[in-house]
PDBML (XML) file of the C-alpha atoms, coordinates in Angstrom:
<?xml version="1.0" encoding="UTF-8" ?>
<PDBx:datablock datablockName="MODEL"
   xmlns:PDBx="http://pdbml.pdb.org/schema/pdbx-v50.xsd"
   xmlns:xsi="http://www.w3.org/2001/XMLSchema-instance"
   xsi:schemaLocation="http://pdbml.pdb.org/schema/pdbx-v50.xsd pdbx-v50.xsd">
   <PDBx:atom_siteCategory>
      <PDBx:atom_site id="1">
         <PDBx:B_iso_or_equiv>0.00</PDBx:B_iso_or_equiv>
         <PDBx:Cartn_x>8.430</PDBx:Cartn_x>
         <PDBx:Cartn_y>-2.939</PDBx:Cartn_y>
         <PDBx:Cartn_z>12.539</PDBx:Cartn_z>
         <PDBx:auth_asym_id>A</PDBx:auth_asym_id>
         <PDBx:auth_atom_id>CA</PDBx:auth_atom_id>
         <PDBx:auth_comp_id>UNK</PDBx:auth_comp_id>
         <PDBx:auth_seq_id>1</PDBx:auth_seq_id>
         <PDBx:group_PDB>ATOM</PDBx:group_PDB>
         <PDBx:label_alt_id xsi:nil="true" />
         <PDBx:label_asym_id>A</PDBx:label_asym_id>
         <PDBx:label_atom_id>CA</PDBx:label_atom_id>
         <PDBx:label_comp_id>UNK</PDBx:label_comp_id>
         <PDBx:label_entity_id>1</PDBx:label_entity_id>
         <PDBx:label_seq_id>1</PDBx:label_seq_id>
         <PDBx:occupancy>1.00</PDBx:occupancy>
         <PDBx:pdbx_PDB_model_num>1</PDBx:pdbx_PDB_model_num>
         <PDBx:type_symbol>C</PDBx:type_symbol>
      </PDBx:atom_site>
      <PDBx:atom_site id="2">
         <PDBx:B_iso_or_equiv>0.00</PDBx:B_iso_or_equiv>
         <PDBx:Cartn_x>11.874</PDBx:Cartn_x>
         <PDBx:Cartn_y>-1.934</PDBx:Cartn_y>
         <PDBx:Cartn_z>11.379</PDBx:Cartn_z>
         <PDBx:auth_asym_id>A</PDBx:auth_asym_id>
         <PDBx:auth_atom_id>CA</PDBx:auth_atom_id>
         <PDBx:auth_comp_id>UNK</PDBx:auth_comp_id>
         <PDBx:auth_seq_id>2</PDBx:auth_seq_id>
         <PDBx:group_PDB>ATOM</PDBx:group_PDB>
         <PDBx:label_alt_id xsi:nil="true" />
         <PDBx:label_asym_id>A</PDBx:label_asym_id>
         <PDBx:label_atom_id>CA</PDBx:label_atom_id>
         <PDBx:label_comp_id>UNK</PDBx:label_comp_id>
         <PDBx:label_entity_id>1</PDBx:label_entity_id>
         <PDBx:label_seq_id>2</PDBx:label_seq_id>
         <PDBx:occupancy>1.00</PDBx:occupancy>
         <PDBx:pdbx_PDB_model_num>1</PDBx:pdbx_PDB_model_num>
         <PDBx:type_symbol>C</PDBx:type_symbol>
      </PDBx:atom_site>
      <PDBx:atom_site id="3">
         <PDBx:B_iso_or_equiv>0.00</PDBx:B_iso_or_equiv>
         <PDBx:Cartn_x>13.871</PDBx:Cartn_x>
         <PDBx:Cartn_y>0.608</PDBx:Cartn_y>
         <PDBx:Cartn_z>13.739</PDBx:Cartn_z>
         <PDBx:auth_asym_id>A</PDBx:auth_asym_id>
         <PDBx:auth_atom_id>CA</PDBx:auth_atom_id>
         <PDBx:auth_comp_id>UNK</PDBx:auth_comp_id>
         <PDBx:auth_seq_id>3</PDBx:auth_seq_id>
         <PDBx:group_PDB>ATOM</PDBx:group_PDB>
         <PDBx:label_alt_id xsi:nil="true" />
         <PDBx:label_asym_id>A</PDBx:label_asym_id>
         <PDBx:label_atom_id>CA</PDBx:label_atom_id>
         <PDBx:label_comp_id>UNK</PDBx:label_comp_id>
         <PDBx:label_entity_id>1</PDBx:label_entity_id>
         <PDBx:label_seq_id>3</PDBx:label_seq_id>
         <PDBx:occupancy>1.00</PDBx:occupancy>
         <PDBx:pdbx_PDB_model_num>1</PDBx:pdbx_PDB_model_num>
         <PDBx:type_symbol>C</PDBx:type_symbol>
      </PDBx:atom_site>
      <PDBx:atom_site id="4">
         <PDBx:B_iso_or_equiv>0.00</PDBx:B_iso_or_equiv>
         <PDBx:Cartn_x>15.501</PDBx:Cartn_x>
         <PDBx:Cartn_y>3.981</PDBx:Cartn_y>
         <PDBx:Cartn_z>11.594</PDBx:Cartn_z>
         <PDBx:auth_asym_id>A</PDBx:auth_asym_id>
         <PDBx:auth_atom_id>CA</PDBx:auth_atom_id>
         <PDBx:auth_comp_id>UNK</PDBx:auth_comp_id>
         <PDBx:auth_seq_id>4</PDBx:auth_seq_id>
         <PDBx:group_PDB>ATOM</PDBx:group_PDB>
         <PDBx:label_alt_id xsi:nil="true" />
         <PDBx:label_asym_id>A</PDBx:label_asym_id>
         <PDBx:label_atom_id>CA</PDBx:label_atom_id>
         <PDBx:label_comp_id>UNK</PDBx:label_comp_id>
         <PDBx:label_entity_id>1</PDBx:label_entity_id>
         <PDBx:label_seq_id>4</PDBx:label_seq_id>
         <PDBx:occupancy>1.00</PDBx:occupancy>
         <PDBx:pdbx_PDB_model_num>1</PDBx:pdbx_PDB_model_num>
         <PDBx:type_symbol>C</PDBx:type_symbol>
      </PDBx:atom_site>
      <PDBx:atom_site id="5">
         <PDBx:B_iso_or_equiv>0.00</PDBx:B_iso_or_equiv>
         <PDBx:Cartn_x>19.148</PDBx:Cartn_x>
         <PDBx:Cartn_y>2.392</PDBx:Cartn_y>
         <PDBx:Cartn_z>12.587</PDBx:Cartn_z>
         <PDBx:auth_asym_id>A</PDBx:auth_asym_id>
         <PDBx:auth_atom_id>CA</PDBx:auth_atom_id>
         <PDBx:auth_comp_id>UNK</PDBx:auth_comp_id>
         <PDBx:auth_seq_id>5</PDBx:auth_seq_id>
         <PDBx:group_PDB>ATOM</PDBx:group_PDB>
         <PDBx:label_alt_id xsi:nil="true" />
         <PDBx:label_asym_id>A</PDBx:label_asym_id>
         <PDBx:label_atom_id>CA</PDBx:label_atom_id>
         <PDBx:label_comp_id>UNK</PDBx:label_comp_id>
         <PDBx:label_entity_id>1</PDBx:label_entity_id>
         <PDBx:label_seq_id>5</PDBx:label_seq_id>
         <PDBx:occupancy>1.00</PDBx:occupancy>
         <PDBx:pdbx_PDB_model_num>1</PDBx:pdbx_PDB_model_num>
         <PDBx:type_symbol>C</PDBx:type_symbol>
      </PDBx:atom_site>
      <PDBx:atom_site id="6">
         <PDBx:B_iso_or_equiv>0.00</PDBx:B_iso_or_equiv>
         <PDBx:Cartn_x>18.200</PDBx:Cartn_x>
         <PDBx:Cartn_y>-0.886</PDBx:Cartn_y>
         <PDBx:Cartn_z>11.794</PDBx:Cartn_z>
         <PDBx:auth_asym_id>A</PDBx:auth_asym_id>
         <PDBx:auth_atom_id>CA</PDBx:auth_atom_id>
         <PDBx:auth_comp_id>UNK</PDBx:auth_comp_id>
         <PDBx:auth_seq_id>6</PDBx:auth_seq_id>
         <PDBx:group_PDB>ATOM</PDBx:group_PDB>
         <PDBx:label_alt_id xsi:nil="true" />
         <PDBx:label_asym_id>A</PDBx:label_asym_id>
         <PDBx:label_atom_id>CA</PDBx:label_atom_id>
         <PDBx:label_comp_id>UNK</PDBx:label_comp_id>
         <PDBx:label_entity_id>1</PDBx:label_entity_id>
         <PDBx:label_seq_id>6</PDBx:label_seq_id>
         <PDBx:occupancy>1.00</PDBx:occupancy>
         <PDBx:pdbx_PDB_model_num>1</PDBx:pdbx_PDB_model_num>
         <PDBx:type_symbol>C</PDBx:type_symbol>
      </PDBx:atom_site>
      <PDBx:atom_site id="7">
         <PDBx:B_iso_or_equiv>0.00</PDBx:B_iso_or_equiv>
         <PDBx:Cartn_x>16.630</PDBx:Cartn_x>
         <PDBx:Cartn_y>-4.502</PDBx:Cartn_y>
         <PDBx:Cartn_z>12.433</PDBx:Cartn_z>
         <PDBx:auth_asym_id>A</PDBx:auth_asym_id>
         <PDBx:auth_atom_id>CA</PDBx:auth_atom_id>
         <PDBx:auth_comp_id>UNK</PDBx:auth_comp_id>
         <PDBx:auth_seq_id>7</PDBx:auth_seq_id>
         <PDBx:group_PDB>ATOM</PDBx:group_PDB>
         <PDBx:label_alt_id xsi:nil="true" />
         <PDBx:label_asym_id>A</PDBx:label_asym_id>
         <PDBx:label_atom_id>CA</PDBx:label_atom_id>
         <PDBx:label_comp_id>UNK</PDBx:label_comp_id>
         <PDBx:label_entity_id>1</PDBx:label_entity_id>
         <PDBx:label_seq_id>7</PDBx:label_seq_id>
         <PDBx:occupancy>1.00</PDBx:occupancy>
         <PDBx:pdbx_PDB_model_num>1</PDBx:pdbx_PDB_model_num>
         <PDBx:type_symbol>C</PDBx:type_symbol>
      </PDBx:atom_site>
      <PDBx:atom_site id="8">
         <PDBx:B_iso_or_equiv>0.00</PDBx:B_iso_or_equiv>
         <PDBx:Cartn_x>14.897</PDBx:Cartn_x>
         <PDBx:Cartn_y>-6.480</PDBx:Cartn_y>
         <PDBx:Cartn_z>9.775</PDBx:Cartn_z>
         <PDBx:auth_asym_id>A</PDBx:auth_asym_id>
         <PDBx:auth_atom_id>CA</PDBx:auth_atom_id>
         <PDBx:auth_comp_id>UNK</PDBx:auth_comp_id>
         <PDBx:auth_seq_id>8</PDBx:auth_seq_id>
         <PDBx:group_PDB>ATOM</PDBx:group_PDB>
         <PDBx:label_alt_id xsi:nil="true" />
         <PDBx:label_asym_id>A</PDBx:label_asym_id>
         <PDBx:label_atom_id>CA</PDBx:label_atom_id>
         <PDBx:label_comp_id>UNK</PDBx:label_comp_id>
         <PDBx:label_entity_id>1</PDBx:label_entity_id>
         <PDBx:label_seq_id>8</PDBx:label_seq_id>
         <PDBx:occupancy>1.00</PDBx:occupancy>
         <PDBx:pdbx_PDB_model_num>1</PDBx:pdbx_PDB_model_num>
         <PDBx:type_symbol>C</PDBx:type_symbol>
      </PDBx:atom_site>
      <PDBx:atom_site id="9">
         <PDBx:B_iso_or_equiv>0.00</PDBx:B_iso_or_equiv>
         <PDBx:Cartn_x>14.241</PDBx:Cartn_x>
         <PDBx:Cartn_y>-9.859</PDBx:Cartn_y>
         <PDBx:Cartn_z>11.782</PDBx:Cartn_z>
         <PDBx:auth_asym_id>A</PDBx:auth_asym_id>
         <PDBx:auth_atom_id>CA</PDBx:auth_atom_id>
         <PDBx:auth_comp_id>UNK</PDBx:auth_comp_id>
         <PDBx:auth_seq_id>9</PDBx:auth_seq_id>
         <PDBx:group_PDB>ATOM</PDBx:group_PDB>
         <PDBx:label_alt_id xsi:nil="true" />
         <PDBx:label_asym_id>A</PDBx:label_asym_id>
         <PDBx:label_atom_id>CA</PDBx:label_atom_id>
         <PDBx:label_comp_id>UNK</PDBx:label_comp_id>
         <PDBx:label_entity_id>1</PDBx:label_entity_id>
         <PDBx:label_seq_id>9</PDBx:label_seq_id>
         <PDBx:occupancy>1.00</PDBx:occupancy>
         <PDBx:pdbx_PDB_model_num>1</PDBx:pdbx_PDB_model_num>
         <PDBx:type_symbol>C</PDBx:type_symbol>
      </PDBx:atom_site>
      <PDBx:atom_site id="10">
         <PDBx:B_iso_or_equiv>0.00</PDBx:B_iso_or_equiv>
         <PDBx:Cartn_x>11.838</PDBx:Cartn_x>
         <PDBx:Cartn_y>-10.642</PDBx:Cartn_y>
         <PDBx:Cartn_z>14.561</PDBx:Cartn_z>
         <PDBx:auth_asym_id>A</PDBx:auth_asym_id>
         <PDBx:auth_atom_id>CA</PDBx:auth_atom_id>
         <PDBx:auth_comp_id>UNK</PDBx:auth_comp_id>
         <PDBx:auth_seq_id>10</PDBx:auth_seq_id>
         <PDBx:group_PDB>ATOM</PDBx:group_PDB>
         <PDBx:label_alt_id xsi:nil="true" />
         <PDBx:label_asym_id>A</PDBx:label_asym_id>
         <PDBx:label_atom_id>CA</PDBx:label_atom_id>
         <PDBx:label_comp_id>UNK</PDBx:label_comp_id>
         <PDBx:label_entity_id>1</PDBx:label_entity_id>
         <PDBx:label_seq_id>10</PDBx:label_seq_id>
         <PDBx:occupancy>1.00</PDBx:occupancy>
         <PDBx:pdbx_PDB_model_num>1</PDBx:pdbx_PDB_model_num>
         <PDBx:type_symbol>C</PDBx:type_symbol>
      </PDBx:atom_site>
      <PDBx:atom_site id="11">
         <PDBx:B_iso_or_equiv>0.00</PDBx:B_iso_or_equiv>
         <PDBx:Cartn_x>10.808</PDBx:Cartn_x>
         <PDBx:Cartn_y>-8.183</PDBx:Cartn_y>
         <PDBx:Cartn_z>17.583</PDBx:Cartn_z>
         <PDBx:auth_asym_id>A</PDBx:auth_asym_id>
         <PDBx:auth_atom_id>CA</PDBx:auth_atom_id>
         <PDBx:auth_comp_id>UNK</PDBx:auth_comp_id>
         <PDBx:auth_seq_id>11</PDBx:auth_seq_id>
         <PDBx:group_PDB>ATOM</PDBx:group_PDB>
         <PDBx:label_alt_id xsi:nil="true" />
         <PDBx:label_asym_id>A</PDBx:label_asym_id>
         <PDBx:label_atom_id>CA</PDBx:label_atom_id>
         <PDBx:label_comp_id>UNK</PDBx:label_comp_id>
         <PDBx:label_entity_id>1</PDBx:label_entity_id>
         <PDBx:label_seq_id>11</PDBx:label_seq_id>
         <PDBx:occupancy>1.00</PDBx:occupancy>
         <PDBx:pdbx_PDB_model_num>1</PDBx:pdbx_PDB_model_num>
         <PDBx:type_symbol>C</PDBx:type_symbol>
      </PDBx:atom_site>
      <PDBx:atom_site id="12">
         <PDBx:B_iso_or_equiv>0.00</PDBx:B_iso_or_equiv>
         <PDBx:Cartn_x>9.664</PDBx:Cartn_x>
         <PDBx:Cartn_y>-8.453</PDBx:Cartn_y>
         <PDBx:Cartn_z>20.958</PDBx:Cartn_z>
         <PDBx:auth_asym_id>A</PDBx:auth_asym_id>
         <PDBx:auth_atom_id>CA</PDBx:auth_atom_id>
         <PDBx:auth_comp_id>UNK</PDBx:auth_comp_id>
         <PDBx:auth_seq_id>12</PDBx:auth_seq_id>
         <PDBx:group_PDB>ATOM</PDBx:group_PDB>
         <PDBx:label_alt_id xsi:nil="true" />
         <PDBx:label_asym_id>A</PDBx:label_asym_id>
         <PDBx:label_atom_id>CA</PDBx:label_atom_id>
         <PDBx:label_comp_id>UNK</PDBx:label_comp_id>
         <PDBx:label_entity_id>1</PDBx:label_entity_id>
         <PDBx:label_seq_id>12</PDBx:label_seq_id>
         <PDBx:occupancy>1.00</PDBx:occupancy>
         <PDBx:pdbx_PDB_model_num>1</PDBx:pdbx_PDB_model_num>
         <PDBx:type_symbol>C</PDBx:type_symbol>
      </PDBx:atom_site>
      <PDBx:atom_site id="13">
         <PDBx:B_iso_or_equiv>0.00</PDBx:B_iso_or_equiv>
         <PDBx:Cartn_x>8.038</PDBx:Cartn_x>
         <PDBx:Cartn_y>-5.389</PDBx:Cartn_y>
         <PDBx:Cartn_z>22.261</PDBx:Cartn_z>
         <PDBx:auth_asym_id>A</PDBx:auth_asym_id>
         <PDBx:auth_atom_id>CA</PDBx:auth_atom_id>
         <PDBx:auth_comp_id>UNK</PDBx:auth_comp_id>
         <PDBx:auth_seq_id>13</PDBx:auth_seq_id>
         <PDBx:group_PDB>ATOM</PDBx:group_PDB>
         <PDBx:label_alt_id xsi:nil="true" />
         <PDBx:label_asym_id>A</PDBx:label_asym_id>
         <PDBx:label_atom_id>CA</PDBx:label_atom_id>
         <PDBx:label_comp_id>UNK</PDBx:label_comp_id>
         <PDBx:label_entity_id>1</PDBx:label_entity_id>
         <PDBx:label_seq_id>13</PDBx:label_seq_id>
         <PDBx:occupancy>1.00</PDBx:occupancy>
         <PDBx:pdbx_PDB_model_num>1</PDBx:pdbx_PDB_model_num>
         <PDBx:type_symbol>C</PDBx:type_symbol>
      </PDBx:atom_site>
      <PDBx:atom_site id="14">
         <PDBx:B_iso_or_equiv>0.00</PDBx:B_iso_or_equiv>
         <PDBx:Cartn_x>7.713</PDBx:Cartn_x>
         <PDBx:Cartn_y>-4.219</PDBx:Cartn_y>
         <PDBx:Cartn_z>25.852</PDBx:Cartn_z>
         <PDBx:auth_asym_id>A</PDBx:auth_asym_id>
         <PDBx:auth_atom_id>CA</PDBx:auth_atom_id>
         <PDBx:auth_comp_id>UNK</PDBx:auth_comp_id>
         <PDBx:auth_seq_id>14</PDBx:auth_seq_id>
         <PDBx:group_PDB>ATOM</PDBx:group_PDB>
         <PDBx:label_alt_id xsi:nil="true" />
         <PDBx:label_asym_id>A</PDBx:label_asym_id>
         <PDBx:label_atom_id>CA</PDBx:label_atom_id>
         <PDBx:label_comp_id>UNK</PDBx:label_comp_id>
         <PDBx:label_entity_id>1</PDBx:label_entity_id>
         <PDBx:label_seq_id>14</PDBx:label_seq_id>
         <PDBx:occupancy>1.00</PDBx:occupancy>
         <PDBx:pdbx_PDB_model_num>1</PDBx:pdbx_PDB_model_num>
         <PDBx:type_symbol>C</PDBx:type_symbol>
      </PDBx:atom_site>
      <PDBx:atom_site id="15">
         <PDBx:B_iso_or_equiv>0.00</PDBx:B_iso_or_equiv>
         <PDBx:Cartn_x>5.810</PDBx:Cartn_x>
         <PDBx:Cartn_y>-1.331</PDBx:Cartn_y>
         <PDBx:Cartn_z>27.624</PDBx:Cartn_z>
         <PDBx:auth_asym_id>A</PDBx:auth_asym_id>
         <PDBx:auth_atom_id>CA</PDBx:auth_atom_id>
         <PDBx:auth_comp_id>UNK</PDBx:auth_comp_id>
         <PDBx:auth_seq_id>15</PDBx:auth_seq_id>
         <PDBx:group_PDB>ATOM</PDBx:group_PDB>
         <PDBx:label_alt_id xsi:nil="true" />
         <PDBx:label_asym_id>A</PDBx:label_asym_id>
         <PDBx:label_atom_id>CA</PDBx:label_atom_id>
         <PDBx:label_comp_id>UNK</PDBx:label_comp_id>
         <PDBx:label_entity_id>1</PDBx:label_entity_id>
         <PDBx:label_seq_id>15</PDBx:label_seq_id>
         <PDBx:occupancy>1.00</PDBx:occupancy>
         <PDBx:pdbx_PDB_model_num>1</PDBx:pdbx_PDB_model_num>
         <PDBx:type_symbol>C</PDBx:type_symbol>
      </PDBx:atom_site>
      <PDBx:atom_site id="16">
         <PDBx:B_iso_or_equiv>0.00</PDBx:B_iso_or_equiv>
         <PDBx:Cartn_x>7.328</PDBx:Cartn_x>
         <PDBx:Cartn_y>0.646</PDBx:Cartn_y>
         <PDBx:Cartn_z>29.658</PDBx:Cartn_z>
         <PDBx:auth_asym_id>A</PDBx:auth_asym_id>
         <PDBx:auth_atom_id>CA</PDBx:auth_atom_id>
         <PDBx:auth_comp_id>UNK</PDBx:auth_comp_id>
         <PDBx:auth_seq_id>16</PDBx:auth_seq_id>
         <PDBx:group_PDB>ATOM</PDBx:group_PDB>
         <PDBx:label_alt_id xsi:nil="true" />
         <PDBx:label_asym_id>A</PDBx:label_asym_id>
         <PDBx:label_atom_id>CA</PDBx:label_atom_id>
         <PDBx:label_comp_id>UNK</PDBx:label_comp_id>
         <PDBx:label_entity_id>1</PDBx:label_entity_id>
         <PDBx:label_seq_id>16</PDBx:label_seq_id>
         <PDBx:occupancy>1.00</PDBx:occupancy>
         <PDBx:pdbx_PDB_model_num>1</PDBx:pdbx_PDB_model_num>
         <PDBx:type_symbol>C</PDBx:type_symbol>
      </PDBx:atom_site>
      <PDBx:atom_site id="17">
         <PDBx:B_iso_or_equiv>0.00</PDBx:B_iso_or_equiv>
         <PDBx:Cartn_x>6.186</PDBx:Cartn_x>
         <PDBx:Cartn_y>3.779</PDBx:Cartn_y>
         <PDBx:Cartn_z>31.781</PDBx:Cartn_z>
         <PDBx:auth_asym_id>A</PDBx:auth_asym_id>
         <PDBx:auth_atom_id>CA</PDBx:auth_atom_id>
         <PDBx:auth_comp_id>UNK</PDBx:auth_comp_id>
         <PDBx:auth_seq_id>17</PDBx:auth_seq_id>
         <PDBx:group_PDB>ATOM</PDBx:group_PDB>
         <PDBx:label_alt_id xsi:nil="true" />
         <PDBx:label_asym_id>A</PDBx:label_asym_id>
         <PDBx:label_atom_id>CA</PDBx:label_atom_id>
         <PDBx:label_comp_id>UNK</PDBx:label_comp_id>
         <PDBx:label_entity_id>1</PDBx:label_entity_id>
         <PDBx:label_seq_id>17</PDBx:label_seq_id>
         <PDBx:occupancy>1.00</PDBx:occupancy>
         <PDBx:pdbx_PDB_model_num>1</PDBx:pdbx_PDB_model_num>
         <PDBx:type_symbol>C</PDBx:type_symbol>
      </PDBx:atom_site>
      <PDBx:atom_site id="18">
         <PDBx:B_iso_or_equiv>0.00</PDBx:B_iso_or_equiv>
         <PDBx:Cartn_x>7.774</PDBx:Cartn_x>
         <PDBx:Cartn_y>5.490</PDBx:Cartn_y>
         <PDBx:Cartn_z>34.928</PDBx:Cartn_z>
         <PDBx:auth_asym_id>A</PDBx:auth_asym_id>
         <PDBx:auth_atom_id>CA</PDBx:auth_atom_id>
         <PDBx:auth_comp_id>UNK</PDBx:auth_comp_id>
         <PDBx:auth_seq_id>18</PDBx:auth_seq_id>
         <PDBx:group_PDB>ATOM</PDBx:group_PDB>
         <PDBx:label_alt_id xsi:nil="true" />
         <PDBx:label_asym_id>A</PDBx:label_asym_id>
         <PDBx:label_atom_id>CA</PDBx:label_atom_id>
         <PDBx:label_comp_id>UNK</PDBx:label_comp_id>
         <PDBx:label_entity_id>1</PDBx:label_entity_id>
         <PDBx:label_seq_id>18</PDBx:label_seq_id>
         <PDBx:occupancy>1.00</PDBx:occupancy>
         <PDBx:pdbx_PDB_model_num>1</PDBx:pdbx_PDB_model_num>
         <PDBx:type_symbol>C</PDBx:type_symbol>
      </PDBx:atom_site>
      <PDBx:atom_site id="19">
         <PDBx:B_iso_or_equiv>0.00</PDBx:B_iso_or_equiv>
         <PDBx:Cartn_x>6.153</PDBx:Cartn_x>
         <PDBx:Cartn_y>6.941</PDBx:Cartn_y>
         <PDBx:Cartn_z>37.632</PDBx:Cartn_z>
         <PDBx:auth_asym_id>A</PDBx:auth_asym_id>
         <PDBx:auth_atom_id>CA</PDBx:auth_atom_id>
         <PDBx:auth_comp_id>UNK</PDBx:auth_comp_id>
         <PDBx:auth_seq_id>19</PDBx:auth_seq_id>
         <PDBx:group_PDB>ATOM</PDBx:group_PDB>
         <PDBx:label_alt_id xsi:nil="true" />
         <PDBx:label_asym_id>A</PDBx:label_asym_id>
         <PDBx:label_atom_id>CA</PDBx:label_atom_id>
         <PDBx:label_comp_id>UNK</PDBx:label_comp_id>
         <PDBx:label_entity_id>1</PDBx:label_entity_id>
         <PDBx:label_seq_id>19</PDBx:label_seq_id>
         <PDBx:occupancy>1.00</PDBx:occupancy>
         <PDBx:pdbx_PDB_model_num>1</PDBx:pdbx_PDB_model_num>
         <PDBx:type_symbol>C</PDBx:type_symbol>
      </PDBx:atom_site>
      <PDBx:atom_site id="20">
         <PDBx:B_iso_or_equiv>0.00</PDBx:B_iso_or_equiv>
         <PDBx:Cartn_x>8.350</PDBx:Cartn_x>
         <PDBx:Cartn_y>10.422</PDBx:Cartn_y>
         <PDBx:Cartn_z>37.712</PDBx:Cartn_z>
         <PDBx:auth_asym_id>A</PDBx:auth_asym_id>
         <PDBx:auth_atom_id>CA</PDBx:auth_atom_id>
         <PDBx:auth_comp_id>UNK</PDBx:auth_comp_id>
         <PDBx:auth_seq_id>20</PDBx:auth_seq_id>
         <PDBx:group_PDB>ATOM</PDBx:group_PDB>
         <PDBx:label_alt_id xsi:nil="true" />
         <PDBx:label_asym_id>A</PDBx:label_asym_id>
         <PDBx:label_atom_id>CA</PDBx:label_atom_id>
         <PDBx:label_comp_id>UNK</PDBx:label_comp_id>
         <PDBx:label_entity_id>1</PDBx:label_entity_id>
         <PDBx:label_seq_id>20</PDBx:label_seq_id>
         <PDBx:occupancy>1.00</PDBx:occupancy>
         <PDBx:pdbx_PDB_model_num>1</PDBx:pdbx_PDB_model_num>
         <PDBx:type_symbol>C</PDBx:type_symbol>
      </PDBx:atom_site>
      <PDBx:atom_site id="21">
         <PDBx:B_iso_or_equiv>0.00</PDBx:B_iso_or_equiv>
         <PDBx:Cartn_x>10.426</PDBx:Cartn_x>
         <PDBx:Cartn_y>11.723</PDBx:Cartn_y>
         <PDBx:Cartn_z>35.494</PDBx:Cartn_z>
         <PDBx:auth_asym_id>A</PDBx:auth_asym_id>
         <PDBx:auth_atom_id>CA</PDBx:auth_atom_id>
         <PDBx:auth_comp_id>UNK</PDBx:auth_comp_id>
         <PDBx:auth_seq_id>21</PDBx:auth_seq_id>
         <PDBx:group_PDB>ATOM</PDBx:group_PDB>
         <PDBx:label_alt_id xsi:nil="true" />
         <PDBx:label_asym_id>A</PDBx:label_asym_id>
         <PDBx:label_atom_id>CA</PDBx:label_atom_id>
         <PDBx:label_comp_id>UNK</PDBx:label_comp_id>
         <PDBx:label_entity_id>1</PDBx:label_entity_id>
         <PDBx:label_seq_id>21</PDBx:label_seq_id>
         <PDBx:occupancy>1.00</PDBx:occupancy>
         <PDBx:pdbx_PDB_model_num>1</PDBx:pdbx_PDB_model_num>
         <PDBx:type_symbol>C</PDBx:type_symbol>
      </PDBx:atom_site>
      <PDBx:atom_site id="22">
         <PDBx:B_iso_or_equiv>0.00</PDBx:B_iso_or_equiv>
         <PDBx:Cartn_x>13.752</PDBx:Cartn_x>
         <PDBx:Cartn_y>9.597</PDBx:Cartn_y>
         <PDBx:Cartn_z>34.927</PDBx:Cartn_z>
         <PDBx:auth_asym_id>A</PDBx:auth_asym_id>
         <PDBx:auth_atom_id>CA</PDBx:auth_atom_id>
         <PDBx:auth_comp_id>UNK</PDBx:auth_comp_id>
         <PDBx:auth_seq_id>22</PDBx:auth_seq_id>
         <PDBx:group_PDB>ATOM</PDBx:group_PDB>
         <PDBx:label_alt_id xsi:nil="true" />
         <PDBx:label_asym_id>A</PDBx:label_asym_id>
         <PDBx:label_atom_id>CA</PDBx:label_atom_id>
         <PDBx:label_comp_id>UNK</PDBx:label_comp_id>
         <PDBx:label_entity_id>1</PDBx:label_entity_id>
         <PDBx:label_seq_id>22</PDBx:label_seq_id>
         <PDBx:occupancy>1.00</PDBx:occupancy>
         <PDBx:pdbx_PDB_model_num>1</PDBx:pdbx_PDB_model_num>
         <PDBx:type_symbol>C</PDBx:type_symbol>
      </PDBx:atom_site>
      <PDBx:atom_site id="23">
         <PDBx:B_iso_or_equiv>0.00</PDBx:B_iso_or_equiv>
         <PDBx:Cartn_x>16.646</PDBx:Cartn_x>
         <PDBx:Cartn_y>8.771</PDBx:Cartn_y>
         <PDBx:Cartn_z>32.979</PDBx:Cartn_z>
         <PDBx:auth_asym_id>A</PDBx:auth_asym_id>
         <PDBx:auth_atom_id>CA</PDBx:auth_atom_id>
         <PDBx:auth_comp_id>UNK</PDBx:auth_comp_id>
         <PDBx:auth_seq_id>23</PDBx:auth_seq_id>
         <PDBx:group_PDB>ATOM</PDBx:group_PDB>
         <PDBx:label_alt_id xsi:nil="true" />
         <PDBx:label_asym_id>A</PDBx:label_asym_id>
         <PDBx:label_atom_id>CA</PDBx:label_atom_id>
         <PDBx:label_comp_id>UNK</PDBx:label_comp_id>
         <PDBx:label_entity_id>1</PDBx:label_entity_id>
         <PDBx:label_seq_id>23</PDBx:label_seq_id>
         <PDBx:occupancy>1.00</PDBx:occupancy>
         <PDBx:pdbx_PDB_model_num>1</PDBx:pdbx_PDB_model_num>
         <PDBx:type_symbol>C</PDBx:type_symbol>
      </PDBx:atom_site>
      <PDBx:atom_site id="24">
         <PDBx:B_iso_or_equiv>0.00</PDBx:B_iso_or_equiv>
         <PDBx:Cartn_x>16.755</PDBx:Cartn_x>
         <PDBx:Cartn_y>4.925</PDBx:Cartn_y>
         <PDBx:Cartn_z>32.049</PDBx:Cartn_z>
         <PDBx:auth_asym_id>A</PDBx:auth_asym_id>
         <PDBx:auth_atom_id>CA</PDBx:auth_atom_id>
         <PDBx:auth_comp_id>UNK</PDBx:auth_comp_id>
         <PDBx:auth_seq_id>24</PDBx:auth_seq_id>
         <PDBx:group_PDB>ATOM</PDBx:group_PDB>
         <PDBx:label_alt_id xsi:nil="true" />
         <PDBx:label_asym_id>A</PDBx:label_asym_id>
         <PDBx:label_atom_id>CA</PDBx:label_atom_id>
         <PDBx:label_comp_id>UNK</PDBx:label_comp_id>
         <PDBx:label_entity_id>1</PDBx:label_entity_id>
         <PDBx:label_seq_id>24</PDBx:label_seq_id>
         <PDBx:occupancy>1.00</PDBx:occupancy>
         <PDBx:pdbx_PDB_model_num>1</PDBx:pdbx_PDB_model_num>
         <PDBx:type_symbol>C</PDBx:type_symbol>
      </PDBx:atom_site>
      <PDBx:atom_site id="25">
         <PDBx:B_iso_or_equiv>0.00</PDBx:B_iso_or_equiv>
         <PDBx:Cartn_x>19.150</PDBx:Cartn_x>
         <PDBx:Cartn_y>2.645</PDBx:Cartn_y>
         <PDBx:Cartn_z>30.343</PDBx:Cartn_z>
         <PDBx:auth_asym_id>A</PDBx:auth_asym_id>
         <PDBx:auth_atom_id>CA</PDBx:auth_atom_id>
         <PDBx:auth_comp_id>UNK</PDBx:auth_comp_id>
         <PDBx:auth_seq_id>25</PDBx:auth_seq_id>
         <PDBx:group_PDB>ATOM</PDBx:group_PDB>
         <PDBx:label_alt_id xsi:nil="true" />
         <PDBx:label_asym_id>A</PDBx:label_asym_id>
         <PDBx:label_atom_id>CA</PDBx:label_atom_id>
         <PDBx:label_comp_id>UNK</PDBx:label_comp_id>
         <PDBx:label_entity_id>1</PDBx:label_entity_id>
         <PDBx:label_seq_id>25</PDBx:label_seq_id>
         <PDBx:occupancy>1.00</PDBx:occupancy>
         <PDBx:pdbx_PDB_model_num>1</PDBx:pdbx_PDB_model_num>
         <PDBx:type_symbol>C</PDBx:type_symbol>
      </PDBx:atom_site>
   </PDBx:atom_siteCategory>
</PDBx:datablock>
């Protein structure tokens, strides 16, 4: 994958789900 901004090497992906609605940094 290759983010719109940027990023051409490798990537690690992680899941990630909330139980309510939040803000998360």
């Amino acid at each position: 994958m290759h983010g719109e901004c940027g990023g051409h090497g490798g990537e690690r992906v992680y899941r990630l789900a909330v139980g309510h609605e939040m803000a998360v940094c």
